[in-house]
C-alpha atoms as a PDB file:
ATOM      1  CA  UNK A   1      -8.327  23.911  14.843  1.00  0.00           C
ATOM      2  CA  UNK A   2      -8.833  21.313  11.723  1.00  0.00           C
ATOM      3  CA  UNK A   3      -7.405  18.067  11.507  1.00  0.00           C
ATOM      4  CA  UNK A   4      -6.968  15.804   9.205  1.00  0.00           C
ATOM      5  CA  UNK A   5      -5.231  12.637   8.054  1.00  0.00           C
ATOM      6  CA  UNK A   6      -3.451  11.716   4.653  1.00  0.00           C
ATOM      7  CA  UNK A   7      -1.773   8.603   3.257  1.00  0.00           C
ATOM      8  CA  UNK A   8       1.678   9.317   2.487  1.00  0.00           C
ATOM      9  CA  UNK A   9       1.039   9.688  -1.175  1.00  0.00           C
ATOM     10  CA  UNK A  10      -1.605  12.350  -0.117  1.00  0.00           C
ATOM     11  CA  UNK A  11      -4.586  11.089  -0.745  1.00  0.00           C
ATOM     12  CA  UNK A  12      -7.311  11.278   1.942  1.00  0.00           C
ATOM     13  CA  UNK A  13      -7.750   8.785   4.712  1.00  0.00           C
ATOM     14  CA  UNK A  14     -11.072   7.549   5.583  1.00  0.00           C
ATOM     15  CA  UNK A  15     -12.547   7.314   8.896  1.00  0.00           C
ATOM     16  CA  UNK A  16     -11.926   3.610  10.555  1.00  0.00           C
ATOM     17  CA  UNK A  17     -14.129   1.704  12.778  1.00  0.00           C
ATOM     18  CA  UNK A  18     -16.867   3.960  14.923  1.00  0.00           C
ATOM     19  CA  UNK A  19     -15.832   6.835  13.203  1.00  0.00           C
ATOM     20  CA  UNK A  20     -12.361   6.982  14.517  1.00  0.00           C
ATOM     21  CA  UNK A  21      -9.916   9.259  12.749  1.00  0.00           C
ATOM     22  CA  UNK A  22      -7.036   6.812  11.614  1.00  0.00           C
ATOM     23  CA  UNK A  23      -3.662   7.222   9.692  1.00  0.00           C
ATOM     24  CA  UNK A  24      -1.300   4.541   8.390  1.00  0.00           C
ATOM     25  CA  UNK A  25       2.314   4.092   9.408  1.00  0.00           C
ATOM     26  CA  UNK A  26       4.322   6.803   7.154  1.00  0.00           C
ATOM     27  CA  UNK A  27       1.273   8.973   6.176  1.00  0.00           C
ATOM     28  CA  UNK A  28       0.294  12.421   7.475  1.00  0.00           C
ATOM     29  CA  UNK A  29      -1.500  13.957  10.088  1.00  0.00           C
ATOM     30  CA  UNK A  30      -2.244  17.788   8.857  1.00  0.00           C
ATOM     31  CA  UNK A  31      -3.622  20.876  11.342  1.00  0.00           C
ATOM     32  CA  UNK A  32      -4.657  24.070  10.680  1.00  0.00           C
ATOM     33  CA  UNK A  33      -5.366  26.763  13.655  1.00  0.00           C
ATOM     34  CA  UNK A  34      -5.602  30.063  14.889  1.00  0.00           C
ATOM     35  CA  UNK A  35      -6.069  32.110  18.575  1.00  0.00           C
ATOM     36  CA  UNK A  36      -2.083  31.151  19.277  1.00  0.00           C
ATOM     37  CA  UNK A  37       0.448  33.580  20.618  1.00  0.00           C
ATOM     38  CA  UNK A  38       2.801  34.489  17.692  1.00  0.00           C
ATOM     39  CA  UNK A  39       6.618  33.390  18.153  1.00  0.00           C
ATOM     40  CA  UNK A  40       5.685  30.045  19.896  1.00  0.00           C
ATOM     41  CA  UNK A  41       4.929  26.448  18.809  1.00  0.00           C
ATOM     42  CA  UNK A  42       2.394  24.346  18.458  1.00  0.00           C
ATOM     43  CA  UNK A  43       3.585  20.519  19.353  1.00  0.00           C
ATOM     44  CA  UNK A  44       1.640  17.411  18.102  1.00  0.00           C
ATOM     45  CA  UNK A  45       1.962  14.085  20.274  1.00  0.00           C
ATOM     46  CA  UNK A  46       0.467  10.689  20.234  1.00  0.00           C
ATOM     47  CA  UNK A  47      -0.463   9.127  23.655  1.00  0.00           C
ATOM     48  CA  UNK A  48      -0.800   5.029  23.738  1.00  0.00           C
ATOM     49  CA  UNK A  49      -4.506   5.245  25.206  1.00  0.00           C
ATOM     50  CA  UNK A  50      -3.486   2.631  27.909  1.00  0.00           C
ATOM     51  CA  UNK A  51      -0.981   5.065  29.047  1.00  0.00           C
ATOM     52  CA  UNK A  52      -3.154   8.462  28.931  1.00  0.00           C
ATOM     53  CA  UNK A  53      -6.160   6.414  31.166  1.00  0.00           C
ATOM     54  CA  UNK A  54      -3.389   5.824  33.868  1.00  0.00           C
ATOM     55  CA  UNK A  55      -3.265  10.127  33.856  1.00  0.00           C
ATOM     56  CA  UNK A  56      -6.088  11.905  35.019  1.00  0.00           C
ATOM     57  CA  UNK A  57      -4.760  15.006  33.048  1.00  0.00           C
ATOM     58  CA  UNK A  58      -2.559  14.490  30.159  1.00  0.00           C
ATOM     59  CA  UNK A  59       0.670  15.822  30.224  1.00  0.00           C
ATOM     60  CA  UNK A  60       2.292  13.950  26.970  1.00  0.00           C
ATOM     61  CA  UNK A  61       5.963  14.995  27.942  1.00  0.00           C
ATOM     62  CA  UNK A  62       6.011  13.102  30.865  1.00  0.00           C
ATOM     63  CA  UNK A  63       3.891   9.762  29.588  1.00  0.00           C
ATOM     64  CA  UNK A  64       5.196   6.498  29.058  1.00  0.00           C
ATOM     65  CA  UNK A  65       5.345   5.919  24.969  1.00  0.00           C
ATOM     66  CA  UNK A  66       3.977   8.938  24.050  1.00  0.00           C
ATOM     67  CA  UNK A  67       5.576  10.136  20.501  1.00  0.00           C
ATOM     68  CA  UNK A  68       6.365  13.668  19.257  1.00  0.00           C
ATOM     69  CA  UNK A  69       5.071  13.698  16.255  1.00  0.00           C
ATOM     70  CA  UNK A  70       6.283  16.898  15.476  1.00  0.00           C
ATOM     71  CA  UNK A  71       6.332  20.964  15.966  1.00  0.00           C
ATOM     72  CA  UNK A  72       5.119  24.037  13.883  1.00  0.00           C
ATOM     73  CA  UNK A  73       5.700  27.859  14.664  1.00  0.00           C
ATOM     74  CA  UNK A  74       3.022  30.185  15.145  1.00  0.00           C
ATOM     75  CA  UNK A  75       2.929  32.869  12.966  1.00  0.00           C
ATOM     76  CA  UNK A  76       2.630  36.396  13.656  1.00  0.00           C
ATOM     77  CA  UNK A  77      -1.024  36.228  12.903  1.00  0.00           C
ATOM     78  CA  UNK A  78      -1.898  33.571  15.601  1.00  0.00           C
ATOM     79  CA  UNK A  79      -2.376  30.758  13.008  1.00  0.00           C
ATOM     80  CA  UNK A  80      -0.389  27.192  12.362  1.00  0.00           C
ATOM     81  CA  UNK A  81      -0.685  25.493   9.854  1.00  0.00           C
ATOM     82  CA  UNK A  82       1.393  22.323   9.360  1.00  0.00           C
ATOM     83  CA  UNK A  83       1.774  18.451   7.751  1.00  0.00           C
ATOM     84  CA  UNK A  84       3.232  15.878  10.197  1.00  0.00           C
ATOM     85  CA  UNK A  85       4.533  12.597   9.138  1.00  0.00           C
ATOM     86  CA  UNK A  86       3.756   9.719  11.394  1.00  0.00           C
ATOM     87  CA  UNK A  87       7.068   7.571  11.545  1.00  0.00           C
ATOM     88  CA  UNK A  88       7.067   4.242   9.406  1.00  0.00           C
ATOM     89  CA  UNK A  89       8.438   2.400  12.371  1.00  0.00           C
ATOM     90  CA  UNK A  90       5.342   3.838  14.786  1.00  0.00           C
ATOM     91  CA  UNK A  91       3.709   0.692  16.309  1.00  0.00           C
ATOM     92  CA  UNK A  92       0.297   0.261  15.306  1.00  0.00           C
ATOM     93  CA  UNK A  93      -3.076   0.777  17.484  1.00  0.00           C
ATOM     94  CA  UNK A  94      -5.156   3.094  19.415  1.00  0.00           C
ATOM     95  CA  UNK A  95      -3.851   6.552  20.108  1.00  0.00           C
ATOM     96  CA  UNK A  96      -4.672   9.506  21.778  1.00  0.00           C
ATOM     97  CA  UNK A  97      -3.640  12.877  19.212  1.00  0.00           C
ATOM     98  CA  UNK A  98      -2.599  15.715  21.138  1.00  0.00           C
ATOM     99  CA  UNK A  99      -1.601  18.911  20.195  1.00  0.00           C
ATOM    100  CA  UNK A 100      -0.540  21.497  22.488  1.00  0.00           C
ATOM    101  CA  UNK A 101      -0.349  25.003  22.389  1.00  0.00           C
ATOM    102  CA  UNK A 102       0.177  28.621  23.812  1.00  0.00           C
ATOM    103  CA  UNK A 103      -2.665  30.992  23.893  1.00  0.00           C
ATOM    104  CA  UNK A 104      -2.899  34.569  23.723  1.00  0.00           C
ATOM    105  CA  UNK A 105      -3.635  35.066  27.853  1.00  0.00           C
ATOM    106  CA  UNK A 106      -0.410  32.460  28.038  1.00  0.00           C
ATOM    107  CA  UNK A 107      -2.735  29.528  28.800  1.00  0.00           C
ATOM    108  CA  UNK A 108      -2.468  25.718  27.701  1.00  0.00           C
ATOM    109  CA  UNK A 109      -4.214  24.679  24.889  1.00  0.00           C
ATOM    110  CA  UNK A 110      -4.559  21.038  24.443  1.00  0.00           C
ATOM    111  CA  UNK A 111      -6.657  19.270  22.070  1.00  0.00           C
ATOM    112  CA  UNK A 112      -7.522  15.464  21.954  1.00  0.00           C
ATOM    113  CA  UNK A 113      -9.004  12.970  19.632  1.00  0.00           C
ATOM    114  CA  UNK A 114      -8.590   9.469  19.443  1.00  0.00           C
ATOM    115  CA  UNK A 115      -6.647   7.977  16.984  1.00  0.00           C
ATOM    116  CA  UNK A 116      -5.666   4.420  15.245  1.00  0.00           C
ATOM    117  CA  UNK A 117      -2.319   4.483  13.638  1.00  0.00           C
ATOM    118  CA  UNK A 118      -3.190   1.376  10.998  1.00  0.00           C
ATOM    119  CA  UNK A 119      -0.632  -0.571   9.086  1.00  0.00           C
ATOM    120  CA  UNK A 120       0.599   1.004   5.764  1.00  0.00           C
ATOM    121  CA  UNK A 121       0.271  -2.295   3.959  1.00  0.00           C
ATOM    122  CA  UNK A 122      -2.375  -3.999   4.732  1.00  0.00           C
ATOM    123  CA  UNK A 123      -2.081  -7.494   5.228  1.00  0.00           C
ATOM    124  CA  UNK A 124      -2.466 -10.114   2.279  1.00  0.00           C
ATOM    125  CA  UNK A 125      -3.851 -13.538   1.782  1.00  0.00           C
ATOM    126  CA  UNK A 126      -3.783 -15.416  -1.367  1.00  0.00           C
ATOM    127  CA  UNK A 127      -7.157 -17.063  -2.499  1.00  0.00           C
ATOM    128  CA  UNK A 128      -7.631 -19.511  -5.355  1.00  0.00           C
ATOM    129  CA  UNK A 129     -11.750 -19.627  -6.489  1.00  0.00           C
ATOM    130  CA  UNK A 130     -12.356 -22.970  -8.768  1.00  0.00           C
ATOM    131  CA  UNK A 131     -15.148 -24.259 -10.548  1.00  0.00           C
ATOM    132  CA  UNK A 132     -15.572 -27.110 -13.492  1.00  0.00           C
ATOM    133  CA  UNK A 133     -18.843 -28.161 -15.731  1.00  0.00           C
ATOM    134  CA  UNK A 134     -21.260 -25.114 -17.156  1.00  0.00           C
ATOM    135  CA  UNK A 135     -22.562 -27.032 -20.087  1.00  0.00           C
ATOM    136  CA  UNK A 136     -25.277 -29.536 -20.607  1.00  0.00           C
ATOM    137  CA  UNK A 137     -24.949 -31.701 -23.840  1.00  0.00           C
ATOM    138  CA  UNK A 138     -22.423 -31.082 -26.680  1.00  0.00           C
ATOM    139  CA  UNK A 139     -22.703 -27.111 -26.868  1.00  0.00           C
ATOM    140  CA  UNK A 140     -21.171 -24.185 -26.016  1.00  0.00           C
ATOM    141  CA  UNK A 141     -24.760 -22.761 -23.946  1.00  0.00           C
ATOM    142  CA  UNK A 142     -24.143 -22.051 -20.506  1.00  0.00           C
ATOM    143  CA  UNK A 143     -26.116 -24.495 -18.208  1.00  0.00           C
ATOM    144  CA  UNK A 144     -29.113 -23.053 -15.707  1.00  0.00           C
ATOM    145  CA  UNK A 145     -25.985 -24.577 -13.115  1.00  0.00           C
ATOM    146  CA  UNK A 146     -23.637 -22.814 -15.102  1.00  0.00           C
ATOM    147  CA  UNK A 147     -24.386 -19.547 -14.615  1.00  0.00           C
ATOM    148  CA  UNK A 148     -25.058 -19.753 -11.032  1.00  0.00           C
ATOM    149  CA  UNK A 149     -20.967 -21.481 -10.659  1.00  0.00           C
ATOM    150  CA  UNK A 150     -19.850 -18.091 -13.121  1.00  0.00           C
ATOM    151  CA  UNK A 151     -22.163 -15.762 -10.965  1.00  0.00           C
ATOM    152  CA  UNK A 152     -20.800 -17.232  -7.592  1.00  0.00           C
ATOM    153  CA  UNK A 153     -17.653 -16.671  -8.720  1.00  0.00           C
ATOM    154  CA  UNK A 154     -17.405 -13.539  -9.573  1.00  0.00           C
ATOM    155  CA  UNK A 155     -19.160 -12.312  -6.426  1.00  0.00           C
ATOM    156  CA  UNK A 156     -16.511 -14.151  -4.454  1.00  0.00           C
ATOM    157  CA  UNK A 157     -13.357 -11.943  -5.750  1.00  0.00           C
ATOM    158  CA  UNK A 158     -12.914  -9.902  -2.446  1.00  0.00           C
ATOM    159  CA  UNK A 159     -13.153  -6.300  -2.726  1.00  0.00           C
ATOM    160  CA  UNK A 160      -9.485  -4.928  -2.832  1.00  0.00           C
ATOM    161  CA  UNK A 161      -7.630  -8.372  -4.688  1.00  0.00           C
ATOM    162  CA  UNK A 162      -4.735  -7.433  -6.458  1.00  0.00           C
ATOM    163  CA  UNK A 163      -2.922  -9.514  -8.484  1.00  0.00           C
ATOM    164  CA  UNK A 164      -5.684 -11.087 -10.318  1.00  0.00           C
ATOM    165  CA  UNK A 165      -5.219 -14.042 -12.115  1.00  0.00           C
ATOM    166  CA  UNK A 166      -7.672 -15.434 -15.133  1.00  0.00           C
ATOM    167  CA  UNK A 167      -7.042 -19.396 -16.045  1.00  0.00           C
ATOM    168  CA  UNK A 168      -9.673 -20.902 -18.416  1.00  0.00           C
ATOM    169  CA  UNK A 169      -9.743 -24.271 -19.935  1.00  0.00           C
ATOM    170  CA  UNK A 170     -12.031 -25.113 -22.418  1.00  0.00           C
ATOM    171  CA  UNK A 171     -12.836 -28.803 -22.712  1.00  0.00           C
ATOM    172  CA  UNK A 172     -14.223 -30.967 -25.569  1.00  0.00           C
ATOM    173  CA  UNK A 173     -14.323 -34.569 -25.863  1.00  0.00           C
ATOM    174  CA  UNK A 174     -17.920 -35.712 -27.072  1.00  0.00           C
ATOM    175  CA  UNK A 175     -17.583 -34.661 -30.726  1.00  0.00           C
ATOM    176  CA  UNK A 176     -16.680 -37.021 -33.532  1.00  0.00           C
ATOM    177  CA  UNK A 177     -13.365 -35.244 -34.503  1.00  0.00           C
ATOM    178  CA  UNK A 178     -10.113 -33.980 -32.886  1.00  0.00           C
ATOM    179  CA  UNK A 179     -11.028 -30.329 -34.986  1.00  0.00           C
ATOM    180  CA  UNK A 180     -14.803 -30.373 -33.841  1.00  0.00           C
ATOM    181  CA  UNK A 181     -14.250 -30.935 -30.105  1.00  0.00           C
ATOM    182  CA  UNK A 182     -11.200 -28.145 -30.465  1.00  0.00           C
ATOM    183  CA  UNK A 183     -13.714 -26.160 -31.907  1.00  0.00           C
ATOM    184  CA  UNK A 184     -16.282 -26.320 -29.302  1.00  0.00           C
ATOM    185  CA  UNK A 185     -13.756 -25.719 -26.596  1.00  0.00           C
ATOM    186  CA  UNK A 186     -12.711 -23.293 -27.926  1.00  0.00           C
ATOM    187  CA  UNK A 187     -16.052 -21.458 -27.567  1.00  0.00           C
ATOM    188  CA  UNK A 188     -17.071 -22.151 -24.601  1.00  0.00           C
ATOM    189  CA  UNK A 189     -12.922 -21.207 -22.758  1.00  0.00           C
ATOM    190  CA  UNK A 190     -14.265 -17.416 -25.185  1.00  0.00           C
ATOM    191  CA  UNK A 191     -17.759 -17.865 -23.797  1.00  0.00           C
ATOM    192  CA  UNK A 192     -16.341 -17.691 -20.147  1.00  0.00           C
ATOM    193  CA  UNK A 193     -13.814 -15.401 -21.023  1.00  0.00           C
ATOM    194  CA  UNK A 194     -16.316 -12.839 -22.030  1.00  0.00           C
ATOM    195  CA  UNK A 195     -18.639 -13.636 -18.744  1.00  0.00           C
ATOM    196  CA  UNK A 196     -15.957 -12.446 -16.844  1.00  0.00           C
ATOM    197  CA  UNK A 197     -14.918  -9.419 -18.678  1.00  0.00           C
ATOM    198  CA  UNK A 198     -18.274  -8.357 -19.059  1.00  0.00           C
ATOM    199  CA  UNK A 199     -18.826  -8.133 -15.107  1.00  0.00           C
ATOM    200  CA  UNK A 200     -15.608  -6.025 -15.027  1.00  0.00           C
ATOM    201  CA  UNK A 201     -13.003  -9.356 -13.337  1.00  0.00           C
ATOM    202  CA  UNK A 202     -10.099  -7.235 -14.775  1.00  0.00           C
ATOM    203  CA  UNK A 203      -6.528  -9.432 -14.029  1.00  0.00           C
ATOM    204  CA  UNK A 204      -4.130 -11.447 -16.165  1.00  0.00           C
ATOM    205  CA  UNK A 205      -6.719 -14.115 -18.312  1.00  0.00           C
ATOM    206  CA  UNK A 206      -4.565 -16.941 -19.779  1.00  0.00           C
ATOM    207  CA  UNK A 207      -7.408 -19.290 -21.985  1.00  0.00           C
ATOM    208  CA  UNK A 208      -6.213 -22.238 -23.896  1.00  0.00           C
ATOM    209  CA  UNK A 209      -8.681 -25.706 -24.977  1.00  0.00           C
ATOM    210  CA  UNK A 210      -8.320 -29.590 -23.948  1.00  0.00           C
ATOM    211  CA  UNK A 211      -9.375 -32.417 -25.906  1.00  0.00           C
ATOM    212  CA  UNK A 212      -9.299 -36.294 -25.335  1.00  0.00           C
ATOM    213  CA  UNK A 213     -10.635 -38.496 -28.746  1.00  0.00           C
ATOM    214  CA  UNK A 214      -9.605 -42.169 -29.766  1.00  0.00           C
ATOM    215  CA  UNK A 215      -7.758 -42.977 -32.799  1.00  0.00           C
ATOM    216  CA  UNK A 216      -7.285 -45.818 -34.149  1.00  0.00           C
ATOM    217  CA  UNK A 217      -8.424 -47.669 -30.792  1.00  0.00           C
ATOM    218  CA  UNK A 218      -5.681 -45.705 -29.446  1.00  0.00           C
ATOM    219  CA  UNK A 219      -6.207 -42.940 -26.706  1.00  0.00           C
ATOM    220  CA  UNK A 220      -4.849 -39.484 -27.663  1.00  0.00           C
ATOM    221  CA  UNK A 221      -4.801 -36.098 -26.047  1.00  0.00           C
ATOM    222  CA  UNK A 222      -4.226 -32.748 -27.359  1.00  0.00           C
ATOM    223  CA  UNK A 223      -4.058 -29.633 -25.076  1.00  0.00           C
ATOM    224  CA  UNK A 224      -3.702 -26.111 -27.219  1.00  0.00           C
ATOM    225  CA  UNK A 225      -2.058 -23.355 -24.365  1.00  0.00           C
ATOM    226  CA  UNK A 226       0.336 -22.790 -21.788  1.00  0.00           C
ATOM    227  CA  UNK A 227      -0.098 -23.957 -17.949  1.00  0.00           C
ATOM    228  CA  UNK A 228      -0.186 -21.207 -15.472  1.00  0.00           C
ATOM    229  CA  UNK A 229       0.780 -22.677 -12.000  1.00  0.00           C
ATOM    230  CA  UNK A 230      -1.088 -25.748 -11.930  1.00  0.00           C
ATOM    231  CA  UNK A 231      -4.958 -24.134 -12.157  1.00  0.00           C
ATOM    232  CA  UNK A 232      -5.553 -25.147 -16.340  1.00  0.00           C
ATOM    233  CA  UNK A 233      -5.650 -29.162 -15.646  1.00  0.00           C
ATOM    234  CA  UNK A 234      -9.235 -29.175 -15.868  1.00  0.00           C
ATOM    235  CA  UNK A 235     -11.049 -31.080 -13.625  1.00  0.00           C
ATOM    236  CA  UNK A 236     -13.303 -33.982 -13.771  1.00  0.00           C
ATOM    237  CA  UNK A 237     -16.860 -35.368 -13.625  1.00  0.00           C
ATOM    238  CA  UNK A 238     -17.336 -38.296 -11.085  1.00  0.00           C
ATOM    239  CA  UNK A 239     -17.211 -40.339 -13.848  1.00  0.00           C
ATOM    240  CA  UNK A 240     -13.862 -39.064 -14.566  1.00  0.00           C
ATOM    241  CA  UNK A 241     -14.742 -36.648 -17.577  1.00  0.00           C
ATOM    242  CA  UNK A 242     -12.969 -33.929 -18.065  1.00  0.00           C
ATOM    243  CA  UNK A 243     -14.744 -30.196 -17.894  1.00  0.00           C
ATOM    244  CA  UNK A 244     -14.255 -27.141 -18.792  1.00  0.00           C
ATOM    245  CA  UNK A 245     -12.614 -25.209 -16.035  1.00  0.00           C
ATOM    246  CA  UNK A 246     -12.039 -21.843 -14.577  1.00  0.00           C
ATOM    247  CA  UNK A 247     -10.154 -20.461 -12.103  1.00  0.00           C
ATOM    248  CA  UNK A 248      -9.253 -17.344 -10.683  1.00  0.00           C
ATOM    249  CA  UNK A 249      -6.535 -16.707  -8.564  1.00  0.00           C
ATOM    250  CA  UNK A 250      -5.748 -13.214  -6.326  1.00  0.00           C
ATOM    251  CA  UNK A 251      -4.445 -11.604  -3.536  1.00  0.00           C
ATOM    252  CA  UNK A 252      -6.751  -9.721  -0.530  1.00  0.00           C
ATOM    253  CA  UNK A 253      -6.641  -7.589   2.298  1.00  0.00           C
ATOM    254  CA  UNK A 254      -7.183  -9.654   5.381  1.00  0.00           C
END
């Protein structure tokens, strides 16, 4: 006998924890056998494990919660071969898989392997990574510090995050013109922009450039892009200074 789980697109399901055979709620549960007697069926059940430890030998008909997963005739061969869809509404946890049979001397077959029935969505959290200041002086050169706040934040995407979001403000405000510190910010917002794609952060990027600069004794400020929920207000030195921000926003598995 061969078994094997599939997700309900089809696509193979990986051993869980401890090498445990698990399928999620609406996939498939496949078997393939031989040595039956022809004209009967073969019957797949899952046992709640609390319930099959209670019986010394499992009879899944007369357990508490067990579920038929389904039948499949035999064929006049001996063989079965069948695909069993585990019902969306099946509670998840640990499982023992059944599958009873008739041999040819008109003996019991029963096979059993434990199995995890696993949600078919796996549960999401949103996270929001944020960092501000990679640049030393009035350039668009990643700082030593820099680099290590890019690299740290790229290693912190979780593996799995969907619904990745890209928000980079460039900030300028040391330059002598409203065009030169637009300039430089807008170099360095590219600068980080490239980091990210280069290390293969693939999402939604939204970039735009911040400046502050005094005219005329009077205090003016120019932002060039669109906000994205909140993340491109850059954020400040202790001094109050603005920096040059990025953020990255996503949702993970739990």
């Amino acid at each position: 006998m061969m078994v094997k789980t599939e997700t309900a697109s089809g696509s193979p399901e990986p051993l869980g924890g401890r090498g445990v055979m698990q399928v999620p709620q609406g996939g498939r549960i496949v078997v393939a056998g031989d040595g039956y007697m022809p004209g009967t069926t073969v019957s797949v059940f899952a046992l709640p494990r609390a319930s099959a430890r209670m019986v010394g030998k499992m009879m899944a008909r007369s357990m508490s919660g067990a579920v038929l997963i389904g039948s499949a005739p035999v064929s006049d061969s001996g063989t079965v071969s069948n695909s069993f869809t585990v019902p969306n509404g099946m509670n998840v946890g640990d499982y023992v898989l059944q599958i009873n049979g008739e041999t040819l001397a008109s003996q019991l077959r029963s096979m059993n392997l434990q199995l995890n029935v696993v949600s078919a969505s796996p549960t999401m959290r949103a996270g929001v990574i944020r960092e501000g200041g990679f640049y030393q002086g009035r350039s668009a050169e990643l700082s030593d510090a820099g680099k290590e706040k890019l690299h740290s934040i790229v290693k912190a995407i979780p593996r799995g995050a969907q619904d990745v979001a890209v928000v980079i403000v460039g900030v300028s405000v040391a330059l002598d013109s409203v065009a030169a510190n637009l300039d430089l910010a807008r170099d360095r917002a590219e600068g980080i922009a490239k980091y990210f794609e280069d290390r293969g952060v693939s999402g939604t990027y939204t970039v735009s450039v911040s400046t502050t600069f005094s005219v005329d004794a009077a205090e003016r400020s120019l932002d060039n892009g669109p906000r994205a929920s909140g993340l491109q207000k850059p954020v400040e030195s202790s001094s109050g200074k603005p920096l040059t921000t990025a953020s990255i926003s996503f949702d993970a598995p739990m």
